[in-house]
Protein backbone atom coordinates (compact mmCIF):
# COMPACT_ATOMS: atom_id res chain seq x y z
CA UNK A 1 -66.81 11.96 0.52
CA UNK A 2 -67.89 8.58 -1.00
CA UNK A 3 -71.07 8.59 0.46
CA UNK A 4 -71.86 12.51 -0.87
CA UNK A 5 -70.85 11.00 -5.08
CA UNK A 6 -72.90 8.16 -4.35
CA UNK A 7 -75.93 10.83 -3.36
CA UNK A 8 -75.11 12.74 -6.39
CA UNK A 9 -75.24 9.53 -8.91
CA UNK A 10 -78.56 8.52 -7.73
CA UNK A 11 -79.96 12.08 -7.62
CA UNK A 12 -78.31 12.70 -11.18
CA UNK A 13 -80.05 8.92 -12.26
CA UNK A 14 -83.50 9.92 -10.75
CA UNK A 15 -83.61 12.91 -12.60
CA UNK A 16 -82.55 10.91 -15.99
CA UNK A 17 -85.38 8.48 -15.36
CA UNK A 18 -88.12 11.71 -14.71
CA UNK A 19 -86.87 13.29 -17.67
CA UNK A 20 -87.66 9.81 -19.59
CA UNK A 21 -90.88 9.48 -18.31
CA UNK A 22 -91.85 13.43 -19.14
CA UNK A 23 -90.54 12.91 -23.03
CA UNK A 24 -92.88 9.62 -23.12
CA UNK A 25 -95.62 11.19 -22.34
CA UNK A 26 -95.02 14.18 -24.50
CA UNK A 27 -94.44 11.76 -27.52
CA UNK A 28 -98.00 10.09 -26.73
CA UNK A 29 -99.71 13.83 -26.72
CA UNK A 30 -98.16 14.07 -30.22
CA UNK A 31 -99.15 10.96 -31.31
CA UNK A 32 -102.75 11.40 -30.07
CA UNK A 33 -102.35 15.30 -31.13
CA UNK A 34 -105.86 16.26 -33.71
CA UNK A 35 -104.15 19.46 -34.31
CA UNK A 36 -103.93 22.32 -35.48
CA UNK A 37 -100.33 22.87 -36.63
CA UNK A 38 -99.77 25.29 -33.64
CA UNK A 39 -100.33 22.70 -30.89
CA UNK A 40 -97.95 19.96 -32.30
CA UNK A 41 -95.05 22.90 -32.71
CA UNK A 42 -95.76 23.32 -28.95
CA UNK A 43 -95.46 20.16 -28.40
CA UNK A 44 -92.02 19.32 -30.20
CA UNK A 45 -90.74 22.24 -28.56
CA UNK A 46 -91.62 20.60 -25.19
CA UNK A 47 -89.96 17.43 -26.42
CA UNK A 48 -86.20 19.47 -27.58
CA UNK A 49 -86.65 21.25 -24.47
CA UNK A 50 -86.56 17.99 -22.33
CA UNK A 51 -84.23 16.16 -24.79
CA UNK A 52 -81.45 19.01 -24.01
CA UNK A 53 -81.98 18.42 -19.99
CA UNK A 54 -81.67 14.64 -20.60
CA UNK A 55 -78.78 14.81 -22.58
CA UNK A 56 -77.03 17.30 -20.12
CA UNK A 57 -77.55 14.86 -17.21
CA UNK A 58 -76.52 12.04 -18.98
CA UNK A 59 -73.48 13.75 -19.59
CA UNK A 60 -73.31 14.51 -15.42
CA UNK A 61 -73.45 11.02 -14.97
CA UNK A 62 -71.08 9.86 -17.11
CA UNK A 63 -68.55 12.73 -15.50
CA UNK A 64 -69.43 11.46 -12.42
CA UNK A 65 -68.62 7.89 -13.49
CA UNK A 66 -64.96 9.30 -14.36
CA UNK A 67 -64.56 10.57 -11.19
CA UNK A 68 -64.93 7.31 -8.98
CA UNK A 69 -61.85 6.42 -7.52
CA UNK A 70 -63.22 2.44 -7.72
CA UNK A 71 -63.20 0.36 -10.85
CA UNK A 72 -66.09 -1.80 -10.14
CA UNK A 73 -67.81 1.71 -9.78
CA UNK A 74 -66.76 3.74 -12.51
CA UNK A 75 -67.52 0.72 -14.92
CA UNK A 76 -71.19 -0.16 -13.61
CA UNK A 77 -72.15 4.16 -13.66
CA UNK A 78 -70.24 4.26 -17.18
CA UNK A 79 -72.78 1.02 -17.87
CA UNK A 80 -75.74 3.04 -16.53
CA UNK A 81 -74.73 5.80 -18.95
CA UNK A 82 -74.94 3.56 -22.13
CA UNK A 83 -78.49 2.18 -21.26
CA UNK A 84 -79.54 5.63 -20.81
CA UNK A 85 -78.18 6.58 -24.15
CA UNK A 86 -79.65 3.96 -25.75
CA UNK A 87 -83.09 4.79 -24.63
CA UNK A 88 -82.72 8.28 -25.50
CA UNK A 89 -82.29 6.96 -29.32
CA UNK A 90 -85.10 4.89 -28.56
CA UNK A 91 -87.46 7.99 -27.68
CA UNK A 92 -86.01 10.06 -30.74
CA UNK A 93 -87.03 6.82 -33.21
CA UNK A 94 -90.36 7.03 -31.07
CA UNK A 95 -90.71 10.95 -31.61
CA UNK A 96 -89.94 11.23 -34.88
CA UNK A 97 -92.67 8.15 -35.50
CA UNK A 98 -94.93 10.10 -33.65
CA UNK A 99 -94.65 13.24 -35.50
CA UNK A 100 -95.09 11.13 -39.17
CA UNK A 101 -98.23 9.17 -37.40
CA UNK A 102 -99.64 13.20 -36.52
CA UNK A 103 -98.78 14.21 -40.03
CA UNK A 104 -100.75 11.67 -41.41
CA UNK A 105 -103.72 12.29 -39.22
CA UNK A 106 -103.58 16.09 -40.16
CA UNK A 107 -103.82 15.20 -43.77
CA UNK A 108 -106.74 13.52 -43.54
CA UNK A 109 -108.85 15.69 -41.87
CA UNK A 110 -107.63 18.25 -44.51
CA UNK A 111 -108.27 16.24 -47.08
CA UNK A 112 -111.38 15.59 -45.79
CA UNK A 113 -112.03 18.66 -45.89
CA UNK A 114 -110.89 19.48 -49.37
CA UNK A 115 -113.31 17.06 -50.64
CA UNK A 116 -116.27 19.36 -48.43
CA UNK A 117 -114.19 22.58 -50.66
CA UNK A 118 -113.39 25.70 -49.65
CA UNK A 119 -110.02 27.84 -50.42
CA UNK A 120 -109.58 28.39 -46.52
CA UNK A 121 -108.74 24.77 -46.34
CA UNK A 122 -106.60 24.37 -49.25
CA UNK A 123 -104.27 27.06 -47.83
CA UNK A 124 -104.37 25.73 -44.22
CA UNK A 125 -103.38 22.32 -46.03
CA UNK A 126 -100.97 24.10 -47.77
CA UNK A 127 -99.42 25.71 -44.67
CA UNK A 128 -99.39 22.23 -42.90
CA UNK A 129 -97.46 20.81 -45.38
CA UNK A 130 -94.98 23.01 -44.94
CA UNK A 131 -94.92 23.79 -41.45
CA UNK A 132 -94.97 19.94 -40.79
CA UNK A 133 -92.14 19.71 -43.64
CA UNK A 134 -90.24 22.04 -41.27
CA UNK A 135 -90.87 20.37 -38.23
CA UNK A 136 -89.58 16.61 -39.86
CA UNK A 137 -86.41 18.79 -41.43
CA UNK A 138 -85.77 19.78 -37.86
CA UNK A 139 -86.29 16.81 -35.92
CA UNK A 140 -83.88 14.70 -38.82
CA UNK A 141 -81.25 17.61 -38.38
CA UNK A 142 -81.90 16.69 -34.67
CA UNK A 143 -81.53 12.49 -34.71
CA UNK A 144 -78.23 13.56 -36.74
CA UNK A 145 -76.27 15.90 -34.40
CA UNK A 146 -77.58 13.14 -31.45
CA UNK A 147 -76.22 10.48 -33.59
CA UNK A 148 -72.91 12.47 -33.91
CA UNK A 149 -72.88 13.21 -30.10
CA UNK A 150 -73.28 9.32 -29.19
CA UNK A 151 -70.61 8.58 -31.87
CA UNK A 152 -68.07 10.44 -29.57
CA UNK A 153 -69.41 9.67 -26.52
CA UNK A 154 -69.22 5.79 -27.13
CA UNK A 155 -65.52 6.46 -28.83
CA UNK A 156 -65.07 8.26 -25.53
CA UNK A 157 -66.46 5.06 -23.47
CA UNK A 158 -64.19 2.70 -24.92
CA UNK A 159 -61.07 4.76 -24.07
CA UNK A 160 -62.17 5.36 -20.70
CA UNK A 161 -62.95 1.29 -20.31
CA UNK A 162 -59.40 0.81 -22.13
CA UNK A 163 -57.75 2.74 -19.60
CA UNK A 164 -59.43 1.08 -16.80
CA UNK A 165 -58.42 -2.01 -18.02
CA UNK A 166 -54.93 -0.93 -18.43
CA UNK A 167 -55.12 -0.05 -14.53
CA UNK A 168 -56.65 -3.12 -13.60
CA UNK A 169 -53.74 -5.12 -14.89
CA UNK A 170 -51.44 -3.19 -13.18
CA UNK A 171 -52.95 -3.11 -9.90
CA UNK A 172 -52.41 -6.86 -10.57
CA UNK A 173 -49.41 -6.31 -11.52
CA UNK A 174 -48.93 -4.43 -8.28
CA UNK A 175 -49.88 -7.15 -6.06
CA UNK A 176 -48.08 -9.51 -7.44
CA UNK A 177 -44.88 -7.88 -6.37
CA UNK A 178 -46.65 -7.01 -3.40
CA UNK A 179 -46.74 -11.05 -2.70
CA UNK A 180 -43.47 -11.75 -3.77
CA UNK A 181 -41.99 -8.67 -1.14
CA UNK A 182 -44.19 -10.36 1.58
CA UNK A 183 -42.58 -13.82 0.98
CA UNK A 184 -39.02 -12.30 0.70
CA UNK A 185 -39.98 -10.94 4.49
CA UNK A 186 -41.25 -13.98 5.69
CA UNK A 187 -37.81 -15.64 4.40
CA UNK A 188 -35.92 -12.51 5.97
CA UNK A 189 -37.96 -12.78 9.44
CA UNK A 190 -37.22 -16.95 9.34
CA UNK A 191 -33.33 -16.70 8.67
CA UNK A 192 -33.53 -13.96 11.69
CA UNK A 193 -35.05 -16.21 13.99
CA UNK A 194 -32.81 -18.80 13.07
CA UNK A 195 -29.72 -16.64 13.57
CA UNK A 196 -31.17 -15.40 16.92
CA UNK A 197 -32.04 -19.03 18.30
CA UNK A 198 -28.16 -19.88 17.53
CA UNK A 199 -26.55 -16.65 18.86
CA UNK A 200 -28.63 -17.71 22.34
CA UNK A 201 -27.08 -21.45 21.56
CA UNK A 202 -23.43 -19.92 21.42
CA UNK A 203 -23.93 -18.23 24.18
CA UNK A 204 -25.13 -21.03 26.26
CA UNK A 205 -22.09 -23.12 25.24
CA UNK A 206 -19.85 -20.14 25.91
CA UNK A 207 -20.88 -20.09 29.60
CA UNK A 208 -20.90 -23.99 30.04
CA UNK A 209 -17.47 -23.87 28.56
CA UNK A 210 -16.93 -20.71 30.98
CA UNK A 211 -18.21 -22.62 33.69
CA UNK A 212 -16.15 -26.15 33.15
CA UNK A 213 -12.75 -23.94 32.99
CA UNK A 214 -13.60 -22.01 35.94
CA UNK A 215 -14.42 -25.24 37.79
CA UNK A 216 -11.29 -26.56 36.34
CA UNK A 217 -9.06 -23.80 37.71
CA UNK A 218 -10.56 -24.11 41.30
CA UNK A 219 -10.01 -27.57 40.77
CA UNK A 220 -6.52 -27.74 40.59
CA UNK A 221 -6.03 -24.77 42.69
CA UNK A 222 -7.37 -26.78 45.63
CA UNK A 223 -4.69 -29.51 45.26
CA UNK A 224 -2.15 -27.29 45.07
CA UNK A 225 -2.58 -25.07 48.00
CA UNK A 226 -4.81 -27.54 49.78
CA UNK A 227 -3.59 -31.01 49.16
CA UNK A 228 -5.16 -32.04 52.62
CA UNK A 229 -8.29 -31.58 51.71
């Protein structure tokens, strides 16, 4: 049973790290993205789409974490969770960067080719602006309910580690009645032998006394009914 959880946490960790690596790479196409508008929406919908995978395995892991029946496991997994928390912040800081960078490199072409005129381009300007207004709105409304999230999970975290602490003193707690019962029995199983080595004394003083009277008795009858000899 051990060995299947163990399987699961590094399956569950292996797909955390793949999931890492795929929203990476996505945030480089969007920082490298020339446009138009419709493939950096793609894009960011790649990225949410792999953001709510990572997010649901991180929260697998951490599950898994609170159901390890050791300590030294639950709090290296629960450990594990944090870092991977931490870079998931990371990669929103790195999206959202990415998506200003993209904005920025939009503009310029369009104002580029403002300055060349032509109404087509003002309104495909125009409709940049706002679709890329759109996209930032959304990915802020999305750093804000992850920011929310790892405000309960961490809350969440330190109970957990509270209550693990809590168990670890009384497991010591535990064994250090569990020492003081043993020497009790070690005092218990000394007196015993004690008593036993002077029951076995008694009765070898019983049977020499036994054996002195017995002697006695044939003793004197001998003198008495055999005075000859």
């Amino acid at each position: 049973m051990a060995a299947s959880s163990d399987v699961h946490v590094r399956i569950c960790g292996q797909e955390i790290i793949k999931y890492d690596l795929e929203i990476k790479a996505l945030i480089q196409d969007i920082r490298e993205c020339p446009g138009p508008q419709s493939e950096l929406m793609d894009l960011n919908s790649k990225v949410k789409e792999k953001f709510g995978q990572l997010r649901l395995r991180i929260q697998n892991l951490e599950q898994m974490a609170k159901e390890q029946d050791k300590e030294t496991d639950k709090l290296a997994i629960l450990t594990e969770t944090e870092s991977h928390r931490k870079q998931m912040l990371s990669n929103q800081t790195a999206w959202r960067k990415a998506n200003l960078a993209c904005k920025l490199s939009i503009d310029k072409v369009e104002a580029d080719e403002l300055l060349q005129g032509g109404e087509t381009s003002v309104r495909q300007r125009k409709t940049t602006k706002e679709s890329l207004a759109k996209t930032s709105s959304d990915i802020t409304e999305s750093l804000m309910s992850i920011s929310r999230m790892m405000s309960q999970q961490v809350q969440q975290s330190d109970e957990t580690i509270g209550s693990l602490a809590t168990s670890s003193r009384t497991v010591l707690e535990t064994n250090e009645e569990f020492k003081a019962m043993t020497g009790t029995i070690h005092l218990g199983r000394r007196l015993i032998t004690k008593y036993n080595r002077r029951e076995l004394t008694d009765k070898l003083l019983i049977f020499l006394a036994l054996a002195l009277f017995l002697s006695t008795v044939l003793y004197i009858l001998k003198k008495r009914l055999f005075p000859f000899l």
